[in-house]
N, C-alpha and C. Protein backbone atom coordinates (compact mmCIF):
# COMPACT_ATOMS: atom_id res chain seq x y z
N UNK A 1 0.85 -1.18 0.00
CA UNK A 1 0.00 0.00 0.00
C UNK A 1 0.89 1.23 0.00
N UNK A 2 0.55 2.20 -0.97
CA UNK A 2 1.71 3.41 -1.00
C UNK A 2 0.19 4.68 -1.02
N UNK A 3 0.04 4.96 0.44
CA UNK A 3 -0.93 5.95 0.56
C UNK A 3 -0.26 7.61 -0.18
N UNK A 4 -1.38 7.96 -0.35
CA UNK A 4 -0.90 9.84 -0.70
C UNK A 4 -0.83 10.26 0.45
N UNK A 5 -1.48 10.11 1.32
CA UNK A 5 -1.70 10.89 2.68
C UNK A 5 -1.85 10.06 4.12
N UNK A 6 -2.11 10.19 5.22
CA UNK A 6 -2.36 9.63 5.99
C UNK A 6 -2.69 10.69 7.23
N UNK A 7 -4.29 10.07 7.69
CA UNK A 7 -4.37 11.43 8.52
C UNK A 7 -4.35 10.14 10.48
N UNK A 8 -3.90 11.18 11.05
CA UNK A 8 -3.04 10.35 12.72
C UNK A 8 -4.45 10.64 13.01
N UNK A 9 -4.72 10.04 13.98
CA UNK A 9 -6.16 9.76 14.86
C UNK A 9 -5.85 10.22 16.66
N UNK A 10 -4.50 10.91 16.74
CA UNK A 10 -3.98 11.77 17.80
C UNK A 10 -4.98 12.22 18.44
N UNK A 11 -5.42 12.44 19.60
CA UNK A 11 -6.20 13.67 20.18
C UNK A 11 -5.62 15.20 19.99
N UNK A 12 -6.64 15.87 19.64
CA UNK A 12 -5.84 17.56 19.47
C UNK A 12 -7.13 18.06 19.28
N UNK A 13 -8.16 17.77 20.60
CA UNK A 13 -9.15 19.09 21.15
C UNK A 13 -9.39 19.26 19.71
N UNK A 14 -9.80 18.57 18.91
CA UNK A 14 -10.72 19.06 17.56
C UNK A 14 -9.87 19.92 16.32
N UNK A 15 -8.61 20.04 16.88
CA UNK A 15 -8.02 21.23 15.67
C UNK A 15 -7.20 19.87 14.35
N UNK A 16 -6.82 20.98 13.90
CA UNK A 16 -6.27 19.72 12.74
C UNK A 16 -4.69 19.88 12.82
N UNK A 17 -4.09 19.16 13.19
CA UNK A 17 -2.33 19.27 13.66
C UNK A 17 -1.52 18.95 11.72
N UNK A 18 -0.65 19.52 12.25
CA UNK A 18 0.13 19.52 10.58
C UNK A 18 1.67 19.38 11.04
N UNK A 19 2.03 18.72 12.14
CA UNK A 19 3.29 18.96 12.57
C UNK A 19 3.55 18.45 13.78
N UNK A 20 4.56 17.86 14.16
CA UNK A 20 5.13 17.18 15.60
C UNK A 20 7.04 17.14 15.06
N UNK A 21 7.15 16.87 16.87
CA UNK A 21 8.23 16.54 16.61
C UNK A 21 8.66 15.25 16.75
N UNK A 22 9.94 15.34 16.55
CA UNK A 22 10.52 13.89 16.47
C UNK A 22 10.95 13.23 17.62
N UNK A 23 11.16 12.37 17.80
CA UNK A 23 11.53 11.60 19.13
C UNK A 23 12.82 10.63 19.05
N UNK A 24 13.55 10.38 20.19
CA UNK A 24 14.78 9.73 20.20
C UNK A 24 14.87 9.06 21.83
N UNK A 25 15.49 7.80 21.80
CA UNK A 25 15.31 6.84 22.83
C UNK A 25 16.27 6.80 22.92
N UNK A 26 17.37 7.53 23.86
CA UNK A 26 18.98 7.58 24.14
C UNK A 26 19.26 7.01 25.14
N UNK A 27 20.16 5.97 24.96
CA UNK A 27 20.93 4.73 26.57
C UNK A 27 22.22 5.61 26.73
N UNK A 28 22.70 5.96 27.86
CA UNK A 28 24.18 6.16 28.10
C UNK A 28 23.94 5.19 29.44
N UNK A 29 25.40 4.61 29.30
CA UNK A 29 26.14 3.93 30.01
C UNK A 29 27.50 3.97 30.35
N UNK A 30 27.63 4.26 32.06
CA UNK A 30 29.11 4.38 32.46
C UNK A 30 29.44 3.25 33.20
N UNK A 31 30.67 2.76 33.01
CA UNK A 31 30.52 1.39 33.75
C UNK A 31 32.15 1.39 34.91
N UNK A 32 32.04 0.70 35.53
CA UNK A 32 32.86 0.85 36.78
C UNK A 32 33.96 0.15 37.30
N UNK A 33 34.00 -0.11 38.37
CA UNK A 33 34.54 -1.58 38.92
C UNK A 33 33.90 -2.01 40.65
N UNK A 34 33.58 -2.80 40.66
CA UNK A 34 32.64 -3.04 42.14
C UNK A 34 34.08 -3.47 43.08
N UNK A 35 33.50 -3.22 44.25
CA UNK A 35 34.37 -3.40 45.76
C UNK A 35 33.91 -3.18 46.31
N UNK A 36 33.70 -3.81 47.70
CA UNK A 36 33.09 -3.77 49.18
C UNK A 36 33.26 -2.59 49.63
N UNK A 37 31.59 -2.26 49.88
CA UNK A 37 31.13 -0.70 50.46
C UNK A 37 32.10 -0.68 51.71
N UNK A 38 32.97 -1.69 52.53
CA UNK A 38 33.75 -0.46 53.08
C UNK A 38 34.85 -0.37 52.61
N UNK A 39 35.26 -0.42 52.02
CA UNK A 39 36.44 -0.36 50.75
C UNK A 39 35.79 0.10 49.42
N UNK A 40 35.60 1.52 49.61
CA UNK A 40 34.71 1.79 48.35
C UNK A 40 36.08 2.42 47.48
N UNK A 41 37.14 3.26 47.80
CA UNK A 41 38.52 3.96 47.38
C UNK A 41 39.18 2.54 46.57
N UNK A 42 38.50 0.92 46.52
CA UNK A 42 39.25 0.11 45.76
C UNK A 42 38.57 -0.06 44.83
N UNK A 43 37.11 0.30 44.41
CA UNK A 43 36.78 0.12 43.42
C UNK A 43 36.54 1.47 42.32
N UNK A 44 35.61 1.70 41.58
CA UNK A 44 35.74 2.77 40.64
C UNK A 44 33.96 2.56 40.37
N UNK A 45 33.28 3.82 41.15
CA UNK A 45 31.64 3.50 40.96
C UNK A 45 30.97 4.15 39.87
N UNK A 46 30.33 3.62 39.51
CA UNK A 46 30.28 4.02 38.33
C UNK A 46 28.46 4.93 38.68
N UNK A 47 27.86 5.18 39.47
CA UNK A 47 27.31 6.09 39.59
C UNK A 47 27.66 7.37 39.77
N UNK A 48 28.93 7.48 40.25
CA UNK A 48 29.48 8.64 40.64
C UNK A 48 29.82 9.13 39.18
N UNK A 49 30.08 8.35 38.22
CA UNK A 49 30.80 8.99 36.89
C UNK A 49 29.59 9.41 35.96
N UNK A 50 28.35 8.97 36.54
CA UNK A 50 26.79 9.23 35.82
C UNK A 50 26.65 11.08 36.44
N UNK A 51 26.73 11.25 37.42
CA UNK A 51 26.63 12.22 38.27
C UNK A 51 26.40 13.51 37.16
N UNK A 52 27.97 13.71 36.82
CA UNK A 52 28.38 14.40 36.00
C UNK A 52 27.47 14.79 34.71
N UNK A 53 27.32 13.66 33.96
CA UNK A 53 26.99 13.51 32.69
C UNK A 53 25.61 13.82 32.66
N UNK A 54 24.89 13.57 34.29
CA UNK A 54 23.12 14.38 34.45
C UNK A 54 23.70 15.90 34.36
N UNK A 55 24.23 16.86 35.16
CA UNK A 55 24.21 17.77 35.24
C UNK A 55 24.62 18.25 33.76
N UNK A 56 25.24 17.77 32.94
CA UNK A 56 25.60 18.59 31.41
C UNK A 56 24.24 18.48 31.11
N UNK A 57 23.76 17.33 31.04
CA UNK A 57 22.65 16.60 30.14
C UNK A 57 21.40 18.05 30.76
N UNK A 58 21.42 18.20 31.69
CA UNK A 58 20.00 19.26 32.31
C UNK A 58 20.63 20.50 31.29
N UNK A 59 22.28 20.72 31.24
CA UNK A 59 22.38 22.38 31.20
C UNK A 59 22.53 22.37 29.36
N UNK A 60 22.59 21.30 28.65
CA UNK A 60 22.38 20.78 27.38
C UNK A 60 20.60 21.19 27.00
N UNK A 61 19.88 20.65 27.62
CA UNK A 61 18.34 21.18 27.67
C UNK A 61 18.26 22.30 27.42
N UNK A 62 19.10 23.29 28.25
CA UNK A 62 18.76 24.16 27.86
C UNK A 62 19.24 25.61 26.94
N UNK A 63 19.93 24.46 25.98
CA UNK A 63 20.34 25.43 25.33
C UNK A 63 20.21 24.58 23.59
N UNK A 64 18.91 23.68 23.62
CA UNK A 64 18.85 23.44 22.49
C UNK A 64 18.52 24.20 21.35
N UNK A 65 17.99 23.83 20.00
CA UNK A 65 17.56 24.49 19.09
C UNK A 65 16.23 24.98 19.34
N UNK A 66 15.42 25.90 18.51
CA UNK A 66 14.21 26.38 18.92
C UNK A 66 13.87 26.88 17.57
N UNK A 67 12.70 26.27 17.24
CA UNK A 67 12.32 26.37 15.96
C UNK A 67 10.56 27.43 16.05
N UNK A 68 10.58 28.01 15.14
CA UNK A 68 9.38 29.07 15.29
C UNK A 68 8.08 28.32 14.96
N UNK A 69 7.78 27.45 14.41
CA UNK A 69 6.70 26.48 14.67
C UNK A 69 6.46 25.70 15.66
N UNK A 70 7.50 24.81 15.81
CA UNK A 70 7.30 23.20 16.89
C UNK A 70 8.16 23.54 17.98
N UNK A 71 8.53 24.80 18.41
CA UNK A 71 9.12 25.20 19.72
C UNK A 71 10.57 25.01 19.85
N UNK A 72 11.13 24.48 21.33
CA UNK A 72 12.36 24.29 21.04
C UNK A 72 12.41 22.46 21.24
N UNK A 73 13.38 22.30 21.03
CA UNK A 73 14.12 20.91 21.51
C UNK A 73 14.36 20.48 22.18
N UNK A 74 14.34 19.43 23.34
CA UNK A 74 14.23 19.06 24.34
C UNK A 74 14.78 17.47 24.81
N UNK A 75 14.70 17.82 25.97
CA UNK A 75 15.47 16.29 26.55
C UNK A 75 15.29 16.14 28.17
N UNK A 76 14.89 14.84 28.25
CA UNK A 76 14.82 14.34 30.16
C UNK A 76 15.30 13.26 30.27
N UNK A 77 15.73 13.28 30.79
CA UNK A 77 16.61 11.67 31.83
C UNK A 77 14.76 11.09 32.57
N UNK A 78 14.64 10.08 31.80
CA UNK A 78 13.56 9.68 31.89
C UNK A 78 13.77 8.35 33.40
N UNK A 79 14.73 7.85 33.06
CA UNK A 79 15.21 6.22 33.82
C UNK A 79 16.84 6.07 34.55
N UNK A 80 17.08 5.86 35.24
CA UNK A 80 18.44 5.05 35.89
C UNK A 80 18.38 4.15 36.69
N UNK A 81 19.18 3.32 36.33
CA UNK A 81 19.66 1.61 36.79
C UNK A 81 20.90 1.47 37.33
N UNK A 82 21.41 0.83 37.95
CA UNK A 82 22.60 0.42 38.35
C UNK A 82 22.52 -1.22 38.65
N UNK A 83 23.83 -1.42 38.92
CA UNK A 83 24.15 -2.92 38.76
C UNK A 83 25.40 -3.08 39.63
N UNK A 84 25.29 -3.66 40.72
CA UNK A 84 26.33 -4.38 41.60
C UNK A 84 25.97 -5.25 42.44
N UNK A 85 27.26 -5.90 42.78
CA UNK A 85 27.04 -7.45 43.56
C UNK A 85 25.76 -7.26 44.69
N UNK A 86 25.79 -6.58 45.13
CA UNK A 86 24.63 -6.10 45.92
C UNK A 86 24.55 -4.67 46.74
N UNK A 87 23.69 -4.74 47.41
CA UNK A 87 23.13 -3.46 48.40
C UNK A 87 25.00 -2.75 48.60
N UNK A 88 25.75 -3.77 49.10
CA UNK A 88 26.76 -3.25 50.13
C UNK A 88 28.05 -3.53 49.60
N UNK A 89 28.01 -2.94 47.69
CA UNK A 89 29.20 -2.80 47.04
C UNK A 89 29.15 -1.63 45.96
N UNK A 90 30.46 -1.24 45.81
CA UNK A 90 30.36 -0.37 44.93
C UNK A 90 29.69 -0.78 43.11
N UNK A 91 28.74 0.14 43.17
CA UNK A 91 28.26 0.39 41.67
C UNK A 91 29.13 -0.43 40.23
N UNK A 92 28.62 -1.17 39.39
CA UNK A 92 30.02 -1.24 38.48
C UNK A 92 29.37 -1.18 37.24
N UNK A 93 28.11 -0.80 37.13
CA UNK A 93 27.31 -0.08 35.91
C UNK A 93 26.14 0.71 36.26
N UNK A 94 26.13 1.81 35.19
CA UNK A 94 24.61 2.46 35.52
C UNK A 94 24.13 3.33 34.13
N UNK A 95 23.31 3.11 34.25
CA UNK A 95 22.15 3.35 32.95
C UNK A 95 21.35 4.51 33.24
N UNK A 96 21.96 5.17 31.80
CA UNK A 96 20.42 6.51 32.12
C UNK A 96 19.73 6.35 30.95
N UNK A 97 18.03 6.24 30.61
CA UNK A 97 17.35 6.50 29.36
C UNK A 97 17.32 7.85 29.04
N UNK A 98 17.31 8.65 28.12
CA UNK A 98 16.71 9.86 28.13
C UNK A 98 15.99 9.82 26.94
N UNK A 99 14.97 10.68 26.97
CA UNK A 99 13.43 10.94 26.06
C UNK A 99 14.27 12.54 25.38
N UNK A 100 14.45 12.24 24.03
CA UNK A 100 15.13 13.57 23.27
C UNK A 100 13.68 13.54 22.64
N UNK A 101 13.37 15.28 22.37
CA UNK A 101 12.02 15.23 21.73
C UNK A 101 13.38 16.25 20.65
N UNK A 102 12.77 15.94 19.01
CA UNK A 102 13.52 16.71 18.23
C UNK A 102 12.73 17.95 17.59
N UNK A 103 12.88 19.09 17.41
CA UNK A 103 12.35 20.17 16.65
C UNK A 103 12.96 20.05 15.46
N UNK A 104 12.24 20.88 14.09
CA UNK A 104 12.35 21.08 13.37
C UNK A 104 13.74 22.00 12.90
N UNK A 105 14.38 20.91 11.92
CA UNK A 105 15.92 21.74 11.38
C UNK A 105 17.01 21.06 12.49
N UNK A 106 16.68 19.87 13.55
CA UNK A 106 17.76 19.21 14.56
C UNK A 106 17.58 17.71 13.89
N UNK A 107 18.87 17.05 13.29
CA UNK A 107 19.00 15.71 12.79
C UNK A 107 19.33 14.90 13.74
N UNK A 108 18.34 13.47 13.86
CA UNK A 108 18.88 12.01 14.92
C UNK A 108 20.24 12.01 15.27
N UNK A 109 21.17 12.08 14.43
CA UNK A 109 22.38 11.99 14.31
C UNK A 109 23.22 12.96 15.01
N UNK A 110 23.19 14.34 14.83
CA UNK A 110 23.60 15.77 15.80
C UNK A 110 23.07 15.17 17.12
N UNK A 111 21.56 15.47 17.08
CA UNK A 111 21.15 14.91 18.72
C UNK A 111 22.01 13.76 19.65
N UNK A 112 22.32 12.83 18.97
CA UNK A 112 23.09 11.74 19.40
C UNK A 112 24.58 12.15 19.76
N UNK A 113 25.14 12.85 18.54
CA UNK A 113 26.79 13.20 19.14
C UNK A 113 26.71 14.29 19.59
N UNK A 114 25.62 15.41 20.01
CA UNK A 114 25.80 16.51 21.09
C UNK A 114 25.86 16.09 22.74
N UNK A 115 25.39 14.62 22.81
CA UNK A 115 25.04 13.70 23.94
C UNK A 115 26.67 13.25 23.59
N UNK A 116 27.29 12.35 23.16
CA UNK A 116 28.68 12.00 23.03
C UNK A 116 29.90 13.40 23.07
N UNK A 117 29.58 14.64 22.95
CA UNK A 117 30.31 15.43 23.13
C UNK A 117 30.42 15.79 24.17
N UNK A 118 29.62 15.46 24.95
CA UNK A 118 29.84 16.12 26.77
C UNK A 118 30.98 15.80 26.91
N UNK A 119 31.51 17.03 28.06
CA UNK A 119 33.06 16.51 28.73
C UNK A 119 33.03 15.17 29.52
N UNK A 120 31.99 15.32 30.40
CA UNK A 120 31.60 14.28 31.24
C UNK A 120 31.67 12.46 30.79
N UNK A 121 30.76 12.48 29.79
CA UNK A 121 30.81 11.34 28.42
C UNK A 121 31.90 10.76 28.51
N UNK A 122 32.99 11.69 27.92
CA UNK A 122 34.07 11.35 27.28
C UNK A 122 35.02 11.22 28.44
N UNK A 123 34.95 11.96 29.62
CA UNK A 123 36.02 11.51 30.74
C UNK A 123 35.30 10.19 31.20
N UNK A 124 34.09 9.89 31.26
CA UNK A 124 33.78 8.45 31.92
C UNK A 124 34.04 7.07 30.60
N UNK A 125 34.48 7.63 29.51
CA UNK A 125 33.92 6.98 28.23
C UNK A 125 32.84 6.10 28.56
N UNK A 126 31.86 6.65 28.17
CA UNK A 126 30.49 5.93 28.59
C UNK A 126 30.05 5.89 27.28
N UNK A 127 29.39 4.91 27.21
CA UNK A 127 28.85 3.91 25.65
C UNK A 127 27.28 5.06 25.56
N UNK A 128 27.26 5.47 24.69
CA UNK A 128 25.72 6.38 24.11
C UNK A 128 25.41 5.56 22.68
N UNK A 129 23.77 4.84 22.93
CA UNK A 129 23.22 4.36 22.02
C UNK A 129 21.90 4.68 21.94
N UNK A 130 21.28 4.33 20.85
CA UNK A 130 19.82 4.36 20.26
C UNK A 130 19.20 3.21 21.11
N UNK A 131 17.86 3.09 21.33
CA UNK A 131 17.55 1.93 21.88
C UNK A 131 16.68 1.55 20.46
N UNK A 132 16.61 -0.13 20.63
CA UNK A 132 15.73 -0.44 19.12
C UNK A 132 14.97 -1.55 19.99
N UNK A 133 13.82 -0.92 19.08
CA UNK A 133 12.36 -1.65 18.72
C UNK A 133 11.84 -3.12 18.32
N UNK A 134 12.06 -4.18 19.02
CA UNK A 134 12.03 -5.55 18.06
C UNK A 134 11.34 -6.05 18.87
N UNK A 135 10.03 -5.81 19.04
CA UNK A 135 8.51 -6.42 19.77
C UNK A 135 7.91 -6.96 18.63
N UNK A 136 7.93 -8.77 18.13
CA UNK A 136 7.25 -8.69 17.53
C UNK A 136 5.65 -8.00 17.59
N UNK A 137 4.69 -7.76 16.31
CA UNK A 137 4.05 -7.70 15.91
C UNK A 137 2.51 -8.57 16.45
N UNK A 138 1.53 -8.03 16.48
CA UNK A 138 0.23 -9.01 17.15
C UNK A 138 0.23 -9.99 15.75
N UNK A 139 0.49 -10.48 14.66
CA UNK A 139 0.69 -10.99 13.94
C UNK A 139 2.00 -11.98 14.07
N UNK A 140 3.00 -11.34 14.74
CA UNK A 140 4.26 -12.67 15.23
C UNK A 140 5.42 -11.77 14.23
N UNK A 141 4.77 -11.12 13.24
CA UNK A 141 5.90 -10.32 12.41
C UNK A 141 7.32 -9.25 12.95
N UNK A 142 8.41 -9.63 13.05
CA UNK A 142 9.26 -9.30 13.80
C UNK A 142 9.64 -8.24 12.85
N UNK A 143 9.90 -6.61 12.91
CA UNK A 143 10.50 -5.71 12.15
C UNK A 143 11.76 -5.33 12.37
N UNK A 144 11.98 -4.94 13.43
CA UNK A 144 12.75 -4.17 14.26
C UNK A 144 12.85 -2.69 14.04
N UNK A 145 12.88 -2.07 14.85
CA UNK A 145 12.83 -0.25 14.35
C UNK A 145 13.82 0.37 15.30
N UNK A 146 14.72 1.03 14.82
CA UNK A 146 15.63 2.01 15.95
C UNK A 146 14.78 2.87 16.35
N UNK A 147 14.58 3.12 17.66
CA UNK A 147 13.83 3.94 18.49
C UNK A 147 14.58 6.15 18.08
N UNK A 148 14.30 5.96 16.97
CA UNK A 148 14.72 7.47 16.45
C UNK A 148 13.75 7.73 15.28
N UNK A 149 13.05 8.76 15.35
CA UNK A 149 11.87 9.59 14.41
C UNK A 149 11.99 10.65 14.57
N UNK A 150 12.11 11.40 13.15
CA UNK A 150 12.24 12.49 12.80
C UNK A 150 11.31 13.52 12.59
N UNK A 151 11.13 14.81 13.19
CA UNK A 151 10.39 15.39 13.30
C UNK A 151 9.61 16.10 11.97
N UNK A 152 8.09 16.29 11.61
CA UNK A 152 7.49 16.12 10.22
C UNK A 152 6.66 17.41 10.42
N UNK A 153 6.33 18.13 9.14
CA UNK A 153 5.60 19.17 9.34
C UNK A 153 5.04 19.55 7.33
N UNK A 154 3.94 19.62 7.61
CA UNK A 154 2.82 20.19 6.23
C UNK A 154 2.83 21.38 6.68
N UNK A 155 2.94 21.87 5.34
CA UNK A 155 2.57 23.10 5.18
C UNK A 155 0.96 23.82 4.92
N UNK A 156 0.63 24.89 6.07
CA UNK A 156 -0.59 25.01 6.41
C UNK A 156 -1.55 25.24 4.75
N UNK A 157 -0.64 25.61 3.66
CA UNK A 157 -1.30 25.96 2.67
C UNK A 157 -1.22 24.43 1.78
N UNK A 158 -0.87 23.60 2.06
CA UNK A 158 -0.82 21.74 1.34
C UNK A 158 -2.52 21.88 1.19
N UNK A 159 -2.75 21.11 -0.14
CA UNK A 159 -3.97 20.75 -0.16
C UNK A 159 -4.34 19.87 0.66
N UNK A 160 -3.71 18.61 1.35
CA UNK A 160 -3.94 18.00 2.34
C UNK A 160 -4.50 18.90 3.24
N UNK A 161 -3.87 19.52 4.06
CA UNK A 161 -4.45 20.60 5.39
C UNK A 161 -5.31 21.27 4.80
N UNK A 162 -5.72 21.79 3.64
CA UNK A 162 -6.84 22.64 3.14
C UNK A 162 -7.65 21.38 3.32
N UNK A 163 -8.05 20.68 2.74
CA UNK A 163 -9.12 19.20 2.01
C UNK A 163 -9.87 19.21 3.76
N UNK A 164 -8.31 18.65 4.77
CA UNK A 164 -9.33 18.44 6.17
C UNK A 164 -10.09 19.37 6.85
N UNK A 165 -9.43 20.52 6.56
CA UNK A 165 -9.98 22.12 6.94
C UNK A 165 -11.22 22.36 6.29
N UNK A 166 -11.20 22.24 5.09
CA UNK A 166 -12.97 22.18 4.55
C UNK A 166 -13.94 21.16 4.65
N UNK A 167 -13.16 19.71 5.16
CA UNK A 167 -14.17 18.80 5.38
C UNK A 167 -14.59 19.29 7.02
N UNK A 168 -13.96 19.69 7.96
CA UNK A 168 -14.37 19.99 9.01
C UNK A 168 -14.97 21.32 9.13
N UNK A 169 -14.92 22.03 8.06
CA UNK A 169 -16.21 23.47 8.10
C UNK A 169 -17.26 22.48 7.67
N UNK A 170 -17.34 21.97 6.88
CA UNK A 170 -18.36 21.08 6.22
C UNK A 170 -19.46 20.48 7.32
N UNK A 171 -18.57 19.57 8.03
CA UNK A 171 -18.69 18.72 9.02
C UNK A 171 -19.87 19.77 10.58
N UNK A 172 -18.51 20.74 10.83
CA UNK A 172 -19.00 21.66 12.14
C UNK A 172 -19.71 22.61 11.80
N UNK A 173 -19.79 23.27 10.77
CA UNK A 173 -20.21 24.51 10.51
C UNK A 173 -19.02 25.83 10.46
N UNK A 174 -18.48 25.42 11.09
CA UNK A 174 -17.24 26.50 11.86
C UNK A 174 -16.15 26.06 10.74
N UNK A 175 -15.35 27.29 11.04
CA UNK A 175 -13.66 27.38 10.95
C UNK A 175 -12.60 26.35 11.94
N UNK A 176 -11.84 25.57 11.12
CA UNK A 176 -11.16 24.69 11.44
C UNK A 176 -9.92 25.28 12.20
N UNK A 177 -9.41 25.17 13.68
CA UNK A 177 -8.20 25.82 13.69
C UNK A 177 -6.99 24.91 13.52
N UNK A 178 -6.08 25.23 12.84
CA UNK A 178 -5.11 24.21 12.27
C UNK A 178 -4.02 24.69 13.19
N UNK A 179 -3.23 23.37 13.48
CA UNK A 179 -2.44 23.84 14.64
C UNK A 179 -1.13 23.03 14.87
N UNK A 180 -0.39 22.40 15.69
CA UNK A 180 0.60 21.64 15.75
C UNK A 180 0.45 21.10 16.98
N UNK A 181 1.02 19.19 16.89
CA UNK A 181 0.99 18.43 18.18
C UNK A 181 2.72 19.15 18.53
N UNK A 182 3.01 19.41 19.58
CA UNK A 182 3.94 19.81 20.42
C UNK A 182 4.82 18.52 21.24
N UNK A 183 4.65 17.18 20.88
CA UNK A 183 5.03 16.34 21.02
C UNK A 183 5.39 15.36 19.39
N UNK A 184 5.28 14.01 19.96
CA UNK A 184 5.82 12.90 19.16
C UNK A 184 4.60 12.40 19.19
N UNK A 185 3.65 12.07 18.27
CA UNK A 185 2.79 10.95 17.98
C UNK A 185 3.17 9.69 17.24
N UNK A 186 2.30 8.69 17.97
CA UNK A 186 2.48 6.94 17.53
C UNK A 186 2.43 7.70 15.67
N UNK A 187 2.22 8.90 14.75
CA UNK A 187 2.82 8.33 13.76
C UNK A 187 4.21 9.07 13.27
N UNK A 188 4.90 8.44 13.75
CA UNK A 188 6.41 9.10 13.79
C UNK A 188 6.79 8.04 12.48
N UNK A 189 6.80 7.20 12.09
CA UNK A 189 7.18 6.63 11.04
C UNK A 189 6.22 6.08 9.86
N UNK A 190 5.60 6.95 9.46
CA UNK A 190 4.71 6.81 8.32
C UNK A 190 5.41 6.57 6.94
C-alpha cells in the first residue's frame, strides 16, 4: 500500500495538527569496577561517573535548538539503573534513558553526538546508544525499528491541510483551527 496521505487519529481538542516533533530513545552507560562498600577507594563506581553527565545533560536542555513552529528541543533523563554485587558494594554499571524530543531543522544523528560530546561522556567513556524496537508484531511479524523519528511538518497551505480544513467546516459549521501536536505521535514513522 503506497498511501498519498495519511491522517493520525492523535487527540488535538478538535483542531487539525500539521506537525510534531521527532523523538529519540537515548541509553548512556558508564561502567565501573565493584568493591566492598567499606572499601569503596578500591573500586571505581560508576554512579558517581553518571553524576556528571546528568548535570551537562540538564544544562544541554537548555540550550537546544528552537524552531518558530514546533518550539524548542528538548530532553529528560527519563530512567536510571545500576548494577552491583549487591546493596553493600560499589556500583560497576549504571544506565540513564533519556526521552530527546527533536524540533524542526535538529537531525537524529547531531542529537546523538551533542550527547557523546559532553566533557563528562568522554572523561567516563560511557557507551551512548539508540535503543531499538524488536517487539514482535500481534501478527508474530518481527521488524525491528531504531527507536529514532524524525520530526514532520505540512505546510498550512498543502492541499492536504486545506481538504481536512474544509471537510471539518463542512462537518461543524465553523472554521477549522489548524495547529501543531507539540510532542511525538504513535505516527512518527509513516
Amino acid at each position: 500500500i503506497r498511501p498519498e496521505f495519511v491522517l493520525l487519529a492523535e487527540p488535538s481538542d478538535g483542531k487539525i495538527c500539521r506537525a510534531q516533533k521527532g523523538r529519540m530513545e537515548i541509553s548512556v552507560t558508564t561502567y565501573g569496577t565493584s568493591a566492598h562498600g567499606s572499601i569503596p577507594h578500591k573500586g571505581d563506581n560508576a554512579i558517581y561517573k553518571m553524576s556528571g553527565i546528568l548535570q551537562e545533560l540538564r544544562a544541554l536542555n537548555e540550550n537546544l535548538l528552537v524552531d518558530d513552529l514546533l518550539g524548542k528541543g528538548c530532553l529528560t533523563v527519563s530512567e536510571i539503573s545500576s548494577t552491583s554485587p549487591s546493596r553493600c558494594a560499589v556500583s560497576d554499571s549504571c544506565t540513564i534513558s533519556i526521552d530527546r524530543r527533536l524540533t524542526w531543522g535538529e537531525k537524529p544523528e547531531d542529537a546523538l553526538q551533542e550527547i557523546r560530546n559532553l566533557p563528562a561522556v568522554k572523561m567516563a567513556d560511557a557507551e551512548v546508544s539508540i535503543y531499538n524496537y524488536d517487539e514482535p508484531s500481534y501478527t508474530g511479524l518481527e521488524y525491528g525499528q531504531e527507536c529514532s523519528f524524525k520530526p514532520w511538518k505540512m505546510e498550512e497551505t498543502h492541499d492536504v491541510t486545506q481538504s481536512v480544513a474544509k471537510a471539518y467546516k463542512n462537518l461543524f459549521g465553523k472554521e477549522a483551527v489548524i495547529d501543531i501536536w507539540p510532542f511525538s505521535t504513535n505516527g512518527v514513522s509513516i
